[in-house]
C-alpha atoms as a PDB file:
ATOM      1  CA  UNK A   1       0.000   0.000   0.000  1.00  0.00           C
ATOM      2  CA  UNK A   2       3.406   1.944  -0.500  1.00  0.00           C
ATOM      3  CA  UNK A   3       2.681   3.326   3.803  1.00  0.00           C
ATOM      4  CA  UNK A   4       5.826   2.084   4.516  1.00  0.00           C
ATOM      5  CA  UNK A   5       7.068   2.371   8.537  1.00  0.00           C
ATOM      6  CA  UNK A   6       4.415   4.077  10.397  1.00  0.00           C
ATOM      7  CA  UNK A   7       5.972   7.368  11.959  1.00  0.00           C
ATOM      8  CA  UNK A   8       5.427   8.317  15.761  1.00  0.00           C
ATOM      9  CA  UNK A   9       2.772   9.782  15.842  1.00  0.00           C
ATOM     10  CA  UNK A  10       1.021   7.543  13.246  1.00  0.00           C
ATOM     11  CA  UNK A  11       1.770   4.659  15.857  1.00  0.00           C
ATOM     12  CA  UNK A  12       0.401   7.032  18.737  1.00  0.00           C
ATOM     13  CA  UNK A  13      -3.218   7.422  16.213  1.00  0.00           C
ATOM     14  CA  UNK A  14      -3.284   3.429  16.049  1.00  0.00           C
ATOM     15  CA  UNK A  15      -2.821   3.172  19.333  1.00  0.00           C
ATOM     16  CA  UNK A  16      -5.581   5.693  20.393  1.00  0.00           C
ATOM     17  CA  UNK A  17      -7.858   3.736  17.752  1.00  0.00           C
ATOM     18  CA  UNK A  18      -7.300   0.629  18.917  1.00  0.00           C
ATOM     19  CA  UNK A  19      -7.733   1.815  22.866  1.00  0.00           C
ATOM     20  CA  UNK A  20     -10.882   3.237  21.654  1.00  0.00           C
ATOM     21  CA  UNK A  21     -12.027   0.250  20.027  1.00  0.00           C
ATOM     22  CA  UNK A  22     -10.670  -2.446  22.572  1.00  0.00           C
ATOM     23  CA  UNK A  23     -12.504  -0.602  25.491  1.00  0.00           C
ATOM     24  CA  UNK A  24     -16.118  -0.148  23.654  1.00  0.00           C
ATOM     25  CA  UNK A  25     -15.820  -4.070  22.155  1.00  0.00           C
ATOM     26  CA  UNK A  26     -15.373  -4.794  26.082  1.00  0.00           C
ATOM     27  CA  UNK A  27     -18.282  -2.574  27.010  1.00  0.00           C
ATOM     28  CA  UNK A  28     -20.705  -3.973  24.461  1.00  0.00           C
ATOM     29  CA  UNK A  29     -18.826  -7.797  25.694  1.00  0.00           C
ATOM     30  CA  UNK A  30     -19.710  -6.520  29.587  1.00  0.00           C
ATOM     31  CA  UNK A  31     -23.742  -5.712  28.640  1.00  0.00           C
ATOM     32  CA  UNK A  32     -24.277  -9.475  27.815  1.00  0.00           C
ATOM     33  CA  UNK A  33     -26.447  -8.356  24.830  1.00  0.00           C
ATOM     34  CA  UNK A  34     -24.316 -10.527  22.187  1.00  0.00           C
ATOM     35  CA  UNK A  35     -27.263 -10.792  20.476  1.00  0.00           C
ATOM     36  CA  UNK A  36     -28.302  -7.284  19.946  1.00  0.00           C
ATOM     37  CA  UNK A  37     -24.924  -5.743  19.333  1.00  0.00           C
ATOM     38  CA  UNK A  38     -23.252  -8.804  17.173  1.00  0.00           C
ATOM     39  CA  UNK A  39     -22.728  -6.548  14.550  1.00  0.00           C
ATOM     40  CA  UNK A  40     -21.139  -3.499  16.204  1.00  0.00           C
ATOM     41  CA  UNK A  41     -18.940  -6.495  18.377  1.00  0.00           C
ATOM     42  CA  UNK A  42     -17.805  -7.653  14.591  1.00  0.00           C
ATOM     43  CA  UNK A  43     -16.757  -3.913  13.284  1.00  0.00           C
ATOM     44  CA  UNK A  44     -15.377  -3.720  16.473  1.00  0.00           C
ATOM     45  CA  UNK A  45     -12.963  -7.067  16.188  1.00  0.00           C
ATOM     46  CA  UNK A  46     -12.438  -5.768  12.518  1.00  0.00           C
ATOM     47  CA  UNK A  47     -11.298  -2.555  13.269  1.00  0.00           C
ATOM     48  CA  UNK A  48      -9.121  -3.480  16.226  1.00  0.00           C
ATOM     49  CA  UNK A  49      -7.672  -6.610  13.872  1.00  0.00           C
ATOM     50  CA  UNK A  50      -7.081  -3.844  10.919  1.00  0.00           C
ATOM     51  CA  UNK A  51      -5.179  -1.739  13.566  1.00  0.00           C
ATOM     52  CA  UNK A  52      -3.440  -4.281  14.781  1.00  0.00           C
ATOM     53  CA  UNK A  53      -2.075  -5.684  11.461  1.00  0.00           C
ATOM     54  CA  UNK A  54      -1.321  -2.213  10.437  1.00  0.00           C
ATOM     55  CA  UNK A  55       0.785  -1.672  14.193  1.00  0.00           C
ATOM     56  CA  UNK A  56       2.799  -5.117  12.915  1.00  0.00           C
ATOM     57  CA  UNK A  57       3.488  -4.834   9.440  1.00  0.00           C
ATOM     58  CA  UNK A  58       4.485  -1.146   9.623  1.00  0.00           C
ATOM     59  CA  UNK A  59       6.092  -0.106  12.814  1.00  0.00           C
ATOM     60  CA  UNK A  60       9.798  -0.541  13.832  1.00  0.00           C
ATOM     61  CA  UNK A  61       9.725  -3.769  16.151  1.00  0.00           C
ATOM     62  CA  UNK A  62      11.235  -6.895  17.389  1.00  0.00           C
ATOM     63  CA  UNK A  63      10.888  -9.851  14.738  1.00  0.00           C
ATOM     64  CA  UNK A  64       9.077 -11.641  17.904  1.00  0.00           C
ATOM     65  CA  UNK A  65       6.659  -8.823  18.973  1.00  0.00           C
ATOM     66  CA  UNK A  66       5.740  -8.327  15.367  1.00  0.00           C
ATOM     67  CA  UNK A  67       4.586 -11.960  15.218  1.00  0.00           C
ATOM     68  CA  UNK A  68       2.979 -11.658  18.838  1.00  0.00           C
ATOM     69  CA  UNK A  69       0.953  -8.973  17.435  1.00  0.00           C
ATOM     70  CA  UNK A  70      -0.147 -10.756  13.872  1.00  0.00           C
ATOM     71  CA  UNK A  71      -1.118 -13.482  16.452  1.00  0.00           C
ATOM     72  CA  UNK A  72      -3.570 -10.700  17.966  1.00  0.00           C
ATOM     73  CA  UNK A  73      -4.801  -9.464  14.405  1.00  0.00           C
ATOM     74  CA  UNK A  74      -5.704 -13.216  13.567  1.00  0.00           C
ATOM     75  CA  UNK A  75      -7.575 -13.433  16.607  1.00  0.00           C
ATOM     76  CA  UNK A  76      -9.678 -10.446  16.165  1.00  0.00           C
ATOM     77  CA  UNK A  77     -10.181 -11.135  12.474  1.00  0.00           C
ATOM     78  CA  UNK A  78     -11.488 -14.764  13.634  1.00  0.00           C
ATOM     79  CA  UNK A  79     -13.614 -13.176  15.832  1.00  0.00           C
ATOM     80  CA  UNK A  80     -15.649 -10.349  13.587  1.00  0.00           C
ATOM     81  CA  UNK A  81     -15.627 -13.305  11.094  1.00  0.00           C
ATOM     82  CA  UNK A  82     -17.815 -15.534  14.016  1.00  0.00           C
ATOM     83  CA  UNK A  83     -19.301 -12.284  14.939  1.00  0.00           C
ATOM     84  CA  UNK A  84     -20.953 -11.593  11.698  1.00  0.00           C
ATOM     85  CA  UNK A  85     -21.530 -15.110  10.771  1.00  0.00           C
ATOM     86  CA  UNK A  86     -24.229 -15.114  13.655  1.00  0.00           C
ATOM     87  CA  UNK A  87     -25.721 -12.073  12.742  1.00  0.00           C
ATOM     88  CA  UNK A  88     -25.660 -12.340   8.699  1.00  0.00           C
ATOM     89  CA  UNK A  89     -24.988 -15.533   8.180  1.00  0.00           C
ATOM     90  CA  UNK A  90     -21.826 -16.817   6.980  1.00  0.00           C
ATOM     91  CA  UNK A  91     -21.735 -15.855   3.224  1.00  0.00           C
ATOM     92  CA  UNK A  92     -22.176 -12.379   4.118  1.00  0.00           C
ATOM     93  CA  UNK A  93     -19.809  -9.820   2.188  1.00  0.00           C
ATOM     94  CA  UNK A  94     -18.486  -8.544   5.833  1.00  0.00           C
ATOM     95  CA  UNK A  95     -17.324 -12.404   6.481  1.00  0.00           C
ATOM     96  CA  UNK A  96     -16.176 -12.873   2.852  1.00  0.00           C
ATOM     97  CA  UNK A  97     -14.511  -9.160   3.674  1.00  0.00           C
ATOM     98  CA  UNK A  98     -12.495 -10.420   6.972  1.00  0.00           C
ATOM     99  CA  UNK A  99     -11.191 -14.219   5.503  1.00  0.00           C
ATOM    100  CA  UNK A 100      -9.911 -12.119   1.804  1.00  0.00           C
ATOM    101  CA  UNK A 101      -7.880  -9.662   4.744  1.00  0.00           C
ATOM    102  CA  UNK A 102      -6.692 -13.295   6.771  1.00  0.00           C
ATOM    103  CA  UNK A 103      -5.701 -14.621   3.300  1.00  0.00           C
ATOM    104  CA  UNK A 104      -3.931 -11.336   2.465  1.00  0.00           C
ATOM    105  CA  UNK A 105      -1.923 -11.148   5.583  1.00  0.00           C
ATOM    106  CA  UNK A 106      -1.253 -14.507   5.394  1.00  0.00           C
ATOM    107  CA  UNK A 107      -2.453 -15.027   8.596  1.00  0.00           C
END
């Protein structure tokens, strides 16, 4: 995507985002309503797995964080992917979305 190394204060904005995202996913996790809020849990997980691919791929880290944190991006793409199967079924374009990223990052 020609980004290359994400500077300071790009890393700082990810982090923010992914703060943001990591403490409303464990609000809307806290209510119990999975049911209701499936979908916002999903864009959640996708955002923070986006984030957290973009924190590994681009910034300037140890080869064994960098994998720690793919690790984390798989996670969170696995779970918007079983997130919005529930909720739209699993041949929805937001699942199809989140296993073309998983196959793009290899993950």
């Amino acid at each position: 995507d020609g980004m290359g190394v994400l500077e300071h204060g790009d890393l700082l904005r990810v982090d923010a985002n992914l703060e943001f995202c990591k403490t409303a996913l464990g609000c809307l996790k806290g209510s119990g309503a999975f049911a209701e809020h499936a979908v916002e849990i999903g864009i959640y997980a996708q955002q923070i797995a986006v984030l957290e691919h973009a924190h590994a791929v681009k910034s300037r880290t140890t080869p064994a964080y960098k994998k720690k944190l793919l690790a984390r991006a798989a996670e969170s793409a696995q779970e918007a992917i079983r997130h919005f199967s529930v909720c739209l079924g699993p041949t929805h374009g937001k699942v199809m979305q989140m296993q073309a990223k998983l196959r793009e990052w290899k993950l």
